[in-house]
Protein backbone atom coordinates (compact mmCIF):
# COMPACT_ATOMS: atom_id res chain seq x y z
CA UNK A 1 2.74 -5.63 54.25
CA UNK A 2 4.21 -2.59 55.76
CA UNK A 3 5.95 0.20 53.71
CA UNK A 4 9.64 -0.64 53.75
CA UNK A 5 12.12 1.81 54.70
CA UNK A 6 15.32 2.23 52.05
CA UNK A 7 18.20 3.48 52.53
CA UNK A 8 21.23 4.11 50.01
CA UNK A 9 24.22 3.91 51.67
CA UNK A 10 26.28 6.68 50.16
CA UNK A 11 29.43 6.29 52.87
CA UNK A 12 32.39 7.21 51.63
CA UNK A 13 31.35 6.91 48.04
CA UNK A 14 31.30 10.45 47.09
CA UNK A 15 34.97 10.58 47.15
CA UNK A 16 35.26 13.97 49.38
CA UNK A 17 33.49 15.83 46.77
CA UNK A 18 29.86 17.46 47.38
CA UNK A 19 29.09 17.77 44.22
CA UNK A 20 29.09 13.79 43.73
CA UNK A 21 27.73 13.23 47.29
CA UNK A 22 24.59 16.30 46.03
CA UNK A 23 24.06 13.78 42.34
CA UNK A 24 24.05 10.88 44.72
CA UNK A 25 21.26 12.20 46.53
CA UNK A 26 19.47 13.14 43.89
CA UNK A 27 19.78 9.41 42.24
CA UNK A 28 18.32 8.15 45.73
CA UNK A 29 15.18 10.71 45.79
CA UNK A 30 14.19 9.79 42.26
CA UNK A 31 14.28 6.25 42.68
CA UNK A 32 12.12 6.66 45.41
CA UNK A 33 14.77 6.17 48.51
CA UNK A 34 13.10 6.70 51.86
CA UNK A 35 16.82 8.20 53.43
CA UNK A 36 20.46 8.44 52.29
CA UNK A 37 23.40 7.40 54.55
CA UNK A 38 26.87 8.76 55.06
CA UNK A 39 29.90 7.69 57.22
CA UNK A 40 31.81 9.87 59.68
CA UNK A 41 35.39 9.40 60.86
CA UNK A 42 38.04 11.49 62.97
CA UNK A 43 41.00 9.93 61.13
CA UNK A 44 43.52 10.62 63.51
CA UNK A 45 41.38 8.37 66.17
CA UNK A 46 40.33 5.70 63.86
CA UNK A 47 43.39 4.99 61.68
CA UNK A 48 45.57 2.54 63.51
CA UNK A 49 49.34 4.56 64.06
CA UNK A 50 51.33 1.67 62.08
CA UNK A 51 49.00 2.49 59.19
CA UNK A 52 48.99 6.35 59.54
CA UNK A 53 52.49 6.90 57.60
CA UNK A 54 51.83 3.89 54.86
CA UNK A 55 52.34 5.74 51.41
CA UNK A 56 48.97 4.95 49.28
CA UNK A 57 48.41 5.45 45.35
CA UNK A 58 45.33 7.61 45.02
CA UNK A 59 43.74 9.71 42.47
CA UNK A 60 45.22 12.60 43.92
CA UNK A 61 48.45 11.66 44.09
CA UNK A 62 50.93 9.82 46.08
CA UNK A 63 50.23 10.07 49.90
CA UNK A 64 49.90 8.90 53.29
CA UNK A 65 46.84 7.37 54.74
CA UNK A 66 46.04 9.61 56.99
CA UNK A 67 46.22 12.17 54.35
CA UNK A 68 44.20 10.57 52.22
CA UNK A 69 41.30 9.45 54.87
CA UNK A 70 41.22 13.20 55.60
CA UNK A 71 41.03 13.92 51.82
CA UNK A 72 37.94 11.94 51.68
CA UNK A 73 36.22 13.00 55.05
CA UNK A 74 33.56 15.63 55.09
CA UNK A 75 33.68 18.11 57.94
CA UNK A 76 30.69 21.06 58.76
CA UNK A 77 30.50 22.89 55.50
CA UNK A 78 30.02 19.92 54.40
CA UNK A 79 27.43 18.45 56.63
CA UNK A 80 25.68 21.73 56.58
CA UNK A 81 25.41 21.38 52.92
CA UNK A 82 23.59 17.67 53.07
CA UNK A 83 21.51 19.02 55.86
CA UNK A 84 20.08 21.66 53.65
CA UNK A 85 20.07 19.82 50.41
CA UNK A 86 18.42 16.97 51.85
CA UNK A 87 15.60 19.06 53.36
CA UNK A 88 15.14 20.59 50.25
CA UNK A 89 14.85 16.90 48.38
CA UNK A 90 12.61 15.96 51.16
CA UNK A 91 14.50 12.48 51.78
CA UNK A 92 16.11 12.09 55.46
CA UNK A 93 19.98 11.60 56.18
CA UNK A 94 22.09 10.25 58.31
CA UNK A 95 25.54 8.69 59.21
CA UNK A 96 27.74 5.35 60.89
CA UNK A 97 29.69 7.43 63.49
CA UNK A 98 33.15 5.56 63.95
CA UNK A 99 34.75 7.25 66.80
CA UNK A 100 33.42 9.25 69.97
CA UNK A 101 34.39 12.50 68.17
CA UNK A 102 31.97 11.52 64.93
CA UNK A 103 29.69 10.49 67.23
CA UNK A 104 29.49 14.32 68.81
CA UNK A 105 29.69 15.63 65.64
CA UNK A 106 26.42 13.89 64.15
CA UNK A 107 24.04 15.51 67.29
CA UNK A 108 24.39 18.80 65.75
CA UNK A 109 22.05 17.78 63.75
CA UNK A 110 18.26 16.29 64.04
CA UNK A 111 18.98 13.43 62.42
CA UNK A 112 16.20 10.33 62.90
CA UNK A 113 18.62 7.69 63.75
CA UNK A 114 22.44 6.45 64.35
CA UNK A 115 23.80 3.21 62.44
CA UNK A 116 26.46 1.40 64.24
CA UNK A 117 28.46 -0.48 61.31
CA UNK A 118 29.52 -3.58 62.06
CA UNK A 119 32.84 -2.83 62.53
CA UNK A 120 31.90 -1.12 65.73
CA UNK A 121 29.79 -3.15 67.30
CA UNK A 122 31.90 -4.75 69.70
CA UNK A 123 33.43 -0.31 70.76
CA UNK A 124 31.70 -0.55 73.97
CA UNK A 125 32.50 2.90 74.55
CA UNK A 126 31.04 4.49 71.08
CA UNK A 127 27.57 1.59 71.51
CA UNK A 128 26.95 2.79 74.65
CA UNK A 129 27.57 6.94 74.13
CA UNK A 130 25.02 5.92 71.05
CA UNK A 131 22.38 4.47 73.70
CA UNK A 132 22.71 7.34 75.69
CA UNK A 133 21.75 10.00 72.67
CA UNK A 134 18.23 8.76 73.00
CA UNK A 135 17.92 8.32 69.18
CA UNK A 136 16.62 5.30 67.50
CA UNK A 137 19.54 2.79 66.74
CA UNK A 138 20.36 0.85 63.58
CA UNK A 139 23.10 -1.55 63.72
CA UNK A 140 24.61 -4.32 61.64
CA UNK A 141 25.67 -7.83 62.76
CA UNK A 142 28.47 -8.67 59.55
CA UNK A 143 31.32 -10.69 60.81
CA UNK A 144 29.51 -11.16 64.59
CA UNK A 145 28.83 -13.78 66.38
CA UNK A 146 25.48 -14.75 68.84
CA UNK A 147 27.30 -13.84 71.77
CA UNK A 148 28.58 -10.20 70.21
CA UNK A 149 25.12 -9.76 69.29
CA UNK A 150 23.86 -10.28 72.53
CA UNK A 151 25.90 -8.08 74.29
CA UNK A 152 25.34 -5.19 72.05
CA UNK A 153 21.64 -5.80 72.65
CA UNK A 154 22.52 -5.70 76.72
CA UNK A 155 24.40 -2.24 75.90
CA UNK A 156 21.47 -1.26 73.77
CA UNK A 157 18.46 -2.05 76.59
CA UNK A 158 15.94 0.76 76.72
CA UNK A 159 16.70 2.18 72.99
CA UNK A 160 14.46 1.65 70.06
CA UNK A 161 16.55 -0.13 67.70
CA UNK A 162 16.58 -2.72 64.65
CA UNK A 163 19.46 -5.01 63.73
CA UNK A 164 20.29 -5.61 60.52
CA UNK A 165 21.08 -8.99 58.95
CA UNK A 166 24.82 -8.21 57.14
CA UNK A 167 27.16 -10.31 55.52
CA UNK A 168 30.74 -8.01 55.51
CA UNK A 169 32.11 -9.58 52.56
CA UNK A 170 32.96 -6.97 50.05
CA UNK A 171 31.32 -7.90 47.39
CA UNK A 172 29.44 -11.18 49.06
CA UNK A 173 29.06 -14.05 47.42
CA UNK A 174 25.54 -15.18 47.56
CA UNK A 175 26.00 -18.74 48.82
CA UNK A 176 27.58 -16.81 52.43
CA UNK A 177 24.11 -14.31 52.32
CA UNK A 178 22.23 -16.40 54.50
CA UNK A 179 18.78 -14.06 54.25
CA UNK A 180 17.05 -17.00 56.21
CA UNK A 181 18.68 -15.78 59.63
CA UNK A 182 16.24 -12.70 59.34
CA UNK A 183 13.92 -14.56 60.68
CA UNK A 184 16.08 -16.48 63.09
CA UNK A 185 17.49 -13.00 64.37
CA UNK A 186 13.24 -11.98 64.32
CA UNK A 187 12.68 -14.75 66.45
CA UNK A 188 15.96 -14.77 69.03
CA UNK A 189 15.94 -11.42 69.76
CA UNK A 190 12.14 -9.95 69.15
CA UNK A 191 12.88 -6.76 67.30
CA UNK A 192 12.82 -5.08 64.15
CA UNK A 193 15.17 -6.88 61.92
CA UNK A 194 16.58 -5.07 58.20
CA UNK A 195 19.16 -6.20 55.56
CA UNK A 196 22.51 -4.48 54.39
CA UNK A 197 23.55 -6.18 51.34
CA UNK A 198 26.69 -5.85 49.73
CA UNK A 199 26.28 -8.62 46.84
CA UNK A 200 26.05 -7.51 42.99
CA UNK A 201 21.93 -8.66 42.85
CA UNK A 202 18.74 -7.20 43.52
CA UNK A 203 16.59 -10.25 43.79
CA UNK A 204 18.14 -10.82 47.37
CA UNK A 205 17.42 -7.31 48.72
CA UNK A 206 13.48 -7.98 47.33
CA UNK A 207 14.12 -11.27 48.72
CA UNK A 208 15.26 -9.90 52.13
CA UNK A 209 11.91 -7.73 52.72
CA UNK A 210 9.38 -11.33 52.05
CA UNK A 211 11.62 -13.21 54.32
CA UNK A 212 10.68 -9.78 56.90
CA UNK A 213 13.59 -7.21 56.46
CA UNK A 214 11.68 -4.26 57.53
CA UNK A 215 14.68 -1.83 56.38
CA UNK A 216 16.72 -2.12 53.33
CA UNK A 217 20.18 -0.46 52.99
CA UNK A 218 22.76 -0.99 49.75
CA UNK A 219 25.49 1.32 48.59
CA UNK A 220 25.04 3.61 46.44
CA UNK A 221 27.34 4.73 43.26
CA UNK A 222 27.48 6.78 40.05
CA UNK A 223 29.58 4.50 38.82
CA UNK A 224 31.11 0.78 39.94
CA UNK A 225 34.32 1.54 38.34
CA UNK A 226 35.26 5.01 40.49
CA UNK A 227 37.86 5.18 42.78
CA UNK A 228 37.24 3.63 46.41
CA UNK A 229 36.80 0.29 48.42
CA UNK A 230 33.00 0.30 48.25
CA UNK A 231 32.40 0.78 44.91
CA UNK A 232 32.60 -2.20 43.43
CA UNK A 233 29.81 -3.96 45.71
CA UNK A 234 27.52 -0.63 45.38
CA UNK A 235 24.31 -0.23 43.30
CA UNK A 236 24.89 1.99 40.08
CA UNK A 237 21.79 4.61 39.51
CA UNK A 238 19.28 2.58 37.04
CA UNK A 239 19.85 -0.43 39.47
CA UNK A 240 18.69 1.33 42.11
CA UNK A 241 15.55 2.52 40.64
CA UNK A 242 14.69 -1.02 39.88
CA UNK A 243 15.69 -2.10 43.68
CA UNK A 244 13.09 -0.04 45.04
CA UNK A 245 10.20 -0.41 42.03
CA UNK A 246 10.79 -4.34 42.90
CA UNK A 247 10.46 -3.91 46.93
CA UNK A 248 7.20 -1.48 46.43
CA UNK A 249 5.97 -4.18 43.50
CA UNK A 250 6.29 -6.75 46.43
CA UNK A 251 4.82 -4.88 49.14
CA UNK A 252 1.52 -4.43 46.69
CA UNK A 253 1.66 -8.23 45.98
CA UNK A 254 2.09 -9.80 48.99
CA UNK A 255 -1.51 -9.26 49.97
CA UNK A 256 -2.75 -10.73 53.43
CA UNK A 257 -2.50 -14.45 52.69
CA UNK A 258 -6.22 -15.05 53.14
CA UNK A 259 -7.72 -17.03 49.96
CA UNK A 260 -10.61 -15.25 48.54
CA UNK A 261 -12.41 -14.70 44.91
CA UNK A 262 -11.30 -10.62 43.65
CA UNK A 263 -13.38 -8.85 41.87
CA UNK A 264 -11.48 -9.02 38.48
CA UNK A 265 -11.40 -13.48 38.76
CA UNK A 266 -15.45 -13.39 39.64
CA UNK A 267 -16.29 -11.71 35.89
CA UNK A 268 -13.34 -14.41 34.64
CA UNK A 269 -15.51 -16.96 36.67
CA UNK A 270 -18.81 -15.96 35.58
CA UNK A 271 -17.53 -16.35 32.13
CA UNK A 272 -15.88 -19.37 32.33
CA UNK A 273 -18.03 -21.19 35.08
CA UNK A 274 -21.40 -19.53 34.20
């Protein structure tokens, strides 16, 4: 079985402070993370204008949404900060560019790929300025249907990419996880299928990469019970450790499938058989 590639979805997670985005790193090098993942938004294009005056309770204070998206985005210093830390941890980064602008933003940097959540799978616009970068593509199919699927494929023709299985339920339950369309989505569209989960186990992410999720992404947290949407459905440090010790535990016990006597069962047989 090929080594599969891990990702801990950071997002917005670290709250618009680098000092929790830097610890959240950290947690995904030690348990053994192959790449962290961040999201990146130009608020004024992305929030909707009936929802940019809305008055929201936040840790911060009473404000408006746009204010408080903008609290939580990270701009250059910030970038250039992950950028450097990462190279220094030695684990790759990247982000799920939301609007043209983010989109720009991300190429300043040699980043390995581009996620397209699904939430933007059906921007024709930002899917196809993705195709054009060149990069390899990543992009979930939550809340989609064949026929959106198949015409983000058409957009994506020529790119190297690899869909990931997704169920957009924040948390989901595991009855709506479905990890036996991997395969289907394997067999419909002949690429490299993954799995973003968003459900409280671990089991189904192992699951996920025997059933042929070649990439696994989950959220990452310091804590479940800090402040934001995603935190809730995200994978606390210790759990994340295990994650990936239970994927690499798999990957060393699937084998090849071919039946055959090991070394350690012929002195058992010898013994037992004579």
């Amino acid at each position: 079985m090929r080594k599969t590639y891990i990702i801990a979805e950071i997002g917005i997670n670290h709250n618009g402070d680098i000092h929790t985005a830097k610890k959240l790193i950290d947690i995904a090098s030690v348990a053994g993370c192959d790449a962290v993942k961040f999201q990146k938004r130009n608020p004024a294009a992305c929030v909707p204008d009936h929802q940019k005056n809305v008055m929201k309770e936040t840790p911060w204070g009473q404000m408006t949404y746009l204010d408080y998206k903008y609290k939580v985005e990270f701009e250059k210093a910030e970038y250039d900060e992950i950028n450097k830390y990462c190279k220094e941890k030695g684990i790759e980064w990247s982000a799920s560019p939301w609007d043209l602008d983010s989109l720009k933003f991300l190429l300043r940097y040699d980043i390995p790929w581009i996620k397209i959540p699904s939430a933007m799978i059906a921007n024709e616009p930002l899917v196809k300025a993705t195709a054009a970068t060149g990069k390899k593509i990543i992009f979930s199919t939550g809340m989609s249907t064949y026929q959106e699927i198949d015409q983000v494929v058409e957009w994506l023709k020529g790119c190297e990419i690899v869909m990931m299985h997704c169920n957009s339920s924040y948390p989901a339950p595991l009855e709506d996880l479905n990890l036996k369309c991997i395969q289907t989505l394997k067999e419909r569209y002949n690429c490299e299928v993954g799995y973003s989960g968003h459900e409280f186990r671990l089991g189904t992410s192992v699951a996920a990469v025997y059933l042929g999720a070649n990439i696994i992404e989950r959220h990452i947290t310091l804590d479940r019970t800090m402040w934001g949407t995603d935190q809730l459905c995200s994978v606390e440090p210790q759990g994340m450790i295990k994650l990936v010790r239970g994927i690499r535990e798999l990957e060393i016990a699937a084998g090849d499938g071919y039946k055959q006597i090991t070394d350690q069962e012929k002195q058992v047989r010898k013994k037992l058989r004579g």
